[in-house]
N, C-alpha and C. Protein backbone atom coordinates (compact mmCIF):
# COMPACT_ATOMS: atom_id res chain seq x y z
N UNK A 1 0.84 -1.17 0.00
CA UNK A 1 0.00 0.00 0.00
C UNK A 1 0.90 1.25 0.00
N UNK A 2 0.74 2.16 -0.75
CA UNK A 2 1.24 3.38 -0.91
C UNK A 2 1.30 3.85 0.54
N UNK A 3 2.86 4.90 0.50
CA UNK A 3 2.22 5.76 1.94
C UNK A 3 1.16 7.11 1.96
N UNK A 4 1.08 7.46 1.13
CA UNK A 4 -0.24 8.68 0.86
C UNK A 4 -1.52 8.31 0.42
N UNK A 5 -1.75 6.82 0.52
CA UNK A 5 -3.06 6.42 0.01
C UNK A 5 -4.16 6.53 1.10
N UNK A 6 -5.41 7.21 0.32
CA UNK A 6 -6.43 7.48 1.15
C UNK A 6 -7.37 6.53 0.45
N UNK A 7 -8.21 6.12 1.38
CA UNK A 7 -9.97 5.08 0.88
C UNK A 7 -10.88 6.52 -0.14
N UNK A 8 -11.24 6.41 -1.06
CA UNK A 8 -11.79 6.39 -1.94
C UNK A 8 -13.70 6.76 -1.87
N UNK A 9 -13.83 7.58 -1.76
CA UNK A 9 -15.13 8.51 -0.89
C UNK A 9 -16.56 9.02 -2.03
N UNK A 10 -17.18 8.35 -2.52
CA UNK A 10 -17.33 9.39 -3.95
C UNK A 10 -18.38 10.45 -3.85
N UNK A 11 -18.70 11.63 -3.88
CA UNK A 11 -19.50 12.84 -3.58
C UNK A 11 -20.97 11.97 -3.12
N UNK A 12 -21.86 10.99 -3.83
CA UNK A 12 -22.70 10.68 -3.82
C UNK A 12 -22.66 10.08 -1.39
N UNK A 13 -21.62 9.08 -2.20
CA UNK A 13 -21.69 8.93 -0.52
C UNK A 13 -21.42 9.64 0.52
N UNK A 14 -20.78 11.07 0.22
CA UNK A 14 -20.07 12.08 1.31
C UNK A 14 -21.40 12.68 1.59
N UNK A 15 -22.66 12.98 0.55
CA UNK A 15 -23.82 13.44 0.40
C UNK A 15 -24.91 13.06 1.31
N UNK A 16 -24.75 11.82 1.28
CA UNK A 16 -25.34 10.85 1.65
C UNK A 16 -25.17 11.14 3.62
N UNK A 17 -24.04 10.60 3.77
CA UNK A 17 -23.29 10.67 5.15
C UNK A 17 -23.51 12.11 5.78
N UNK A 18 -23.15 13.36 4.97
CA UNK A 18 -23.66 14.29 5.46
C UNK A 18 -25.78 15.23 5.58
N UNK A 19 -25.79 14.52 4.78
CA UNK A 19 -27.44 14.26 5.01
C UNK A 19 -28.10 13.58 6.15
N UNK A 20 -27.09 12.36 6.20
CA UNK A 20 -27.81 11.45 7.56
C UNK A 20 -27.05 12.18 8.74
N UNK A 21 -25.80 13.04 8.90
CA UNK A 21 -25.67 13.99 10.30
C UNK A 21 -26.41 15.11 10.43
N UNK A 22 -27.05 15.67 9.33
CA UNK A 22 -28.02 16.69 9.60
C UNK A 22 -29.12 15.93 10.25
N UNK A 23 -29.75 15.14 9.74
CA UNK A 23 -31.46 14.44 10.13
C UNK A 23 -31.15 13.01 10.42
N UNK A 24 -30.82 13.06 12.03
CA UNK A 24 -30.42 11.50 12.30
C UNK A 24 -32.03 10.42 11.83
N UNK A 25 -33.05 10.94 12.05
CA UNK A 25 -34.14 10.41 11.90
C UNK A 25 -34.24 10.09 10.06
N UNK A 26 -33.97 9.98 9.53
CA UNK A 26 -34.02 10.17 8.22
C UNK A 26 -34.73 8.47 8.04
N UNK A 27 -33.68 7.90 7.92
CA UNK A 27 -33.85 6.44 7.92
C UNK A 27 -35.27 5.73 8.46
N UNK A 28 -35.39 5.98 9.51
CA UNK A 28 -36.73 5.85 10.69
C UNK A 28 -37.89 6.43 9.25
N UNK A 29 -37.92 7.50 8.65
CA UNK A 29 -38.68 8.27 8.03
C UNK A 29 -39.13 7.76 6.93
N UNK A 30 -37.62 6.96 6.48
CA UNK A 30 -37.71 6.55 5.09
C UNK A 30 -38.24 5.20 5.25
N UNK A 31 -38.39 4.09 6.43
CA UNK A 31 -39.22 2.80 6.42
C UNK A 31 -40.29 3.03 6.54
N UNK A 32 -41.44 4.70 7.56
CA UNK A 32 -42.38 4.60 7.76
C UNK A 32 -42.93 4.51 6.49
N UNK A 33 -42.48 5.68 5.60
CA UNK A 33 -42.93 5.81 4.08
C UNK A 33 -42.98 4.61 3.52
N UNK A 34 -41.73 4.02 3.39
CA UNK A 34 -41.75 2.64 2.67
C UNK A 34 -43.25 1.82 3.38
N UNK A 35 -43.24 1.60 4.37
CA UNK A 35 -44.08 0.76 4.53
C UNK A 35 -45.73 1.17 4.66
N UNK A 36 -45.61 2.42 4.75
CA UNK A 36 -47.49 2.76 4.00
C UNK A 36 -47.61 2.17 2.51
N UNK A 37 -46.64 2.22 1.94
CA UNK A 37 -46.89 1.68 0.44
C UNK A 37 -46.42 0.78 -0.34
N UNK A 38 -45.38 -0.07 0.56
CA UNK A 38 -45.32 -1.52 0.08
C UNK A 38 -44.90 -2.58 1.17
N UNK A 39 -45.08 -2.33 2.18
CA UNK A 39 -44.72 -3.15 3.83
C UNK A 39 -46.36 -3.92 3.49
N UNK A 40 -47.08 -4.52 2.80
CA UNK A 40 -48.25 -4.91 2.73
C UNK A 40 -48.42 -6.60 2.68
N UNK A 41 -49.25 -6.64 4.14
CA UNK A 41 -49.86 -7.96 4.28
C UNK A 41 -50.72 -8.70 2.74
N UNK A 42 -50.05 -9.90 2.12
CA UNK A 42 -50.73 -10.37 1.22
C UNK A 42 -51.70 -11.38 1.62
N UNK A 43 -52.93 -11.38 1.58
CA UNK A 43 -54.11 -12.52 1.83
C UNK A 43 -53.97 -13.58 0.60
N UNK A 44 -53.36 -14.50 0.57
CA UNK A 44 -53.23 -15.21 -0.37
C UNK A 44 -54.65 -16.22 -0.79
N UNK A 45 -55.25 -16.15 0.41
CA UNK A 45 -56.31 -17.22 -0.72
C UNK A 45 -57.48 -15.86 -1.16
N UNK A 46 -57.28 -14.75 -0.94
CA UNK A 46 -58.17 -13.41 -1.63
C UNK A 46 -57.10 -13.31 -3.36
N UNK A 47 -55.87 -13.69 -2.55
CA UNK A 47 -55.22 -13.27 -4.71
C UNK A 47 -55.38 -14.67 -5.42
N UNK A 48 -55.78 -15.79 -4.68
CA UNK A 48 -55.90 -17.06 -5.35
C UNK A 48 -57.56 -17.10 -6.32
N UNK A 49 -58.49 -16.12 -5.64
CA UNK A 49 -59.64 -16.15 -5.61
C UNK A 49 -59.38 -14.85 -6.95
N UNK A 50 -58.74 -13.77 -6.99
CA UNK A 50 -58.69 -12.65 -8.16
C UNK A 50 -58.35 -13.28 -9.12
N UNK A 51 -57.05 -14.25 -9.10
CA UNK A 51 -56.41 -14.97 -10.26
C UNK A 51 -57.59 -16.08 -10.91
N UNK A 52 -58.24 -16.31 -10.19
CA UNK A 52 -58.96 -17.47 -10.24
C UNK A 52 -60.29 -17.04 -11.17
N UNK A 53 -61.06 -15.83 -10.87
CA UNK A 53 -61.76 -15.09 -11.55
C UNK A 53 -61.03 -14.12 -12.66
N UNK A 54 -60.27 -14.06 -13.17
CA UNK A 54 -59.71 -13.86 -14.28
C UNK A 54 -60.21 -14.02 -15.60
N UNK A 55 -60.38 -13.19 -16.62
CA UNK A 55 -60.94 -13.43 -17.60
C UNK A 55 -60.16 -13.45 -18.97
N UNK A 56 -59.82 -14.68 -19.59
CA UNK A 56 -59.09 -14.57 -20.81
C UNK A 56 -58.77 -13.46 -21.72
N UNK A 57 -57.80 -12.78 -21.90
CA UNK A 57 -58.20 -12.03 -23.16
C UNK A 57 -57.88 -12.30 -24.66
N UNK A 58 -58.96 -11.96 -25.41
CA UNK A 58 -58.74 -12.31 -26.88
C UNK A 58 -57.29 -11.71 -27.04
N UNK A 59 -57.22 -12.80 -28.53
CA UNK A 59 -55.76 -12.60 -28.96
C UNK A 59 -55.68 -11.05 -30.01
N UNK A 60 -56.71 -10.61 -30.13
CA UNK A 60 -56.40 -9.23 -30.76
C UNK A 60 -57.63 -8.70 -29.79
N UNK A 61 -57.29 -7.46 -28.88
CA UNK A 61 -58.34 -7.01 -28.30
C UNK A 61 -59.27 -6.05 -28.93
N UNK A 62 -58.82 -5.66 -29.70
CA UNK A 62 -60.00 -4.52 -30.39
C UNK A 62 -60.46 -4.93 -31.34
N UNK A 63 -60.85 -6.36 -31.35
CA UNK A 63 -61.77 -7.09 -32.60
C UNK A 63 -63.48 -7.37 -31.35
N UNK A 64 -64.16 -6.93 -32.18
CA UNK A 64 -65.20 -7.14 -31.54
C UNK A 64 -66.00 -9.04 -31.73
N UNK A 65 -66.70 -9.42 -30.51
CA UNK A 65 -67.21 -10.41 -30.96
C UNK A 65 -68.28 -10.68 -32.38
N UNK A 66 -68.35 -11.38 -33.06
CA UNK A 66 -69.45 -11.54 -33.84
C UNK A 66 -70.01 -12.64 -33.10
N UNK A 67 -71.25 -12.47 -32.40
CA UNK A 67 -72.02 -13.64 -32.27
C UNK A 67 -73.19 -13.59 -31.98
């Protein structure tokens, strides 16, 4: 190892690091958010029951039926 070698820092992460010493809460902030909008309980036999009622679609959709 060189003697003047320093670890390698890149603006994005100095950004980063100095963002999270301004607003220690940041993180805390950023799971509540996350999880109002994708932290979500899946009911699996309710998506077994959507999939299940599913309706084919024609192979060209903007042909109307003739029948």
């Amino acid at each position: 190892m060189p003697l003047f070698w320093k670890p390698y820092k890149s603006e994005v992460s100095s950004f980063i690091d100095e963002l999270k010493a301004k607003k220690p809460t940041l993180e805390q902030e950023q799971r509540a958010g996350r999880a109002l909008l994708w932290e979500k309980q899946v009911d699996r036999a309710e998506q077994a029951d959507f999939r299940a009622a599913r309706v084919a679609q024609q192979a060209y959709v903007y042909q109307t039926s003739a029948k």
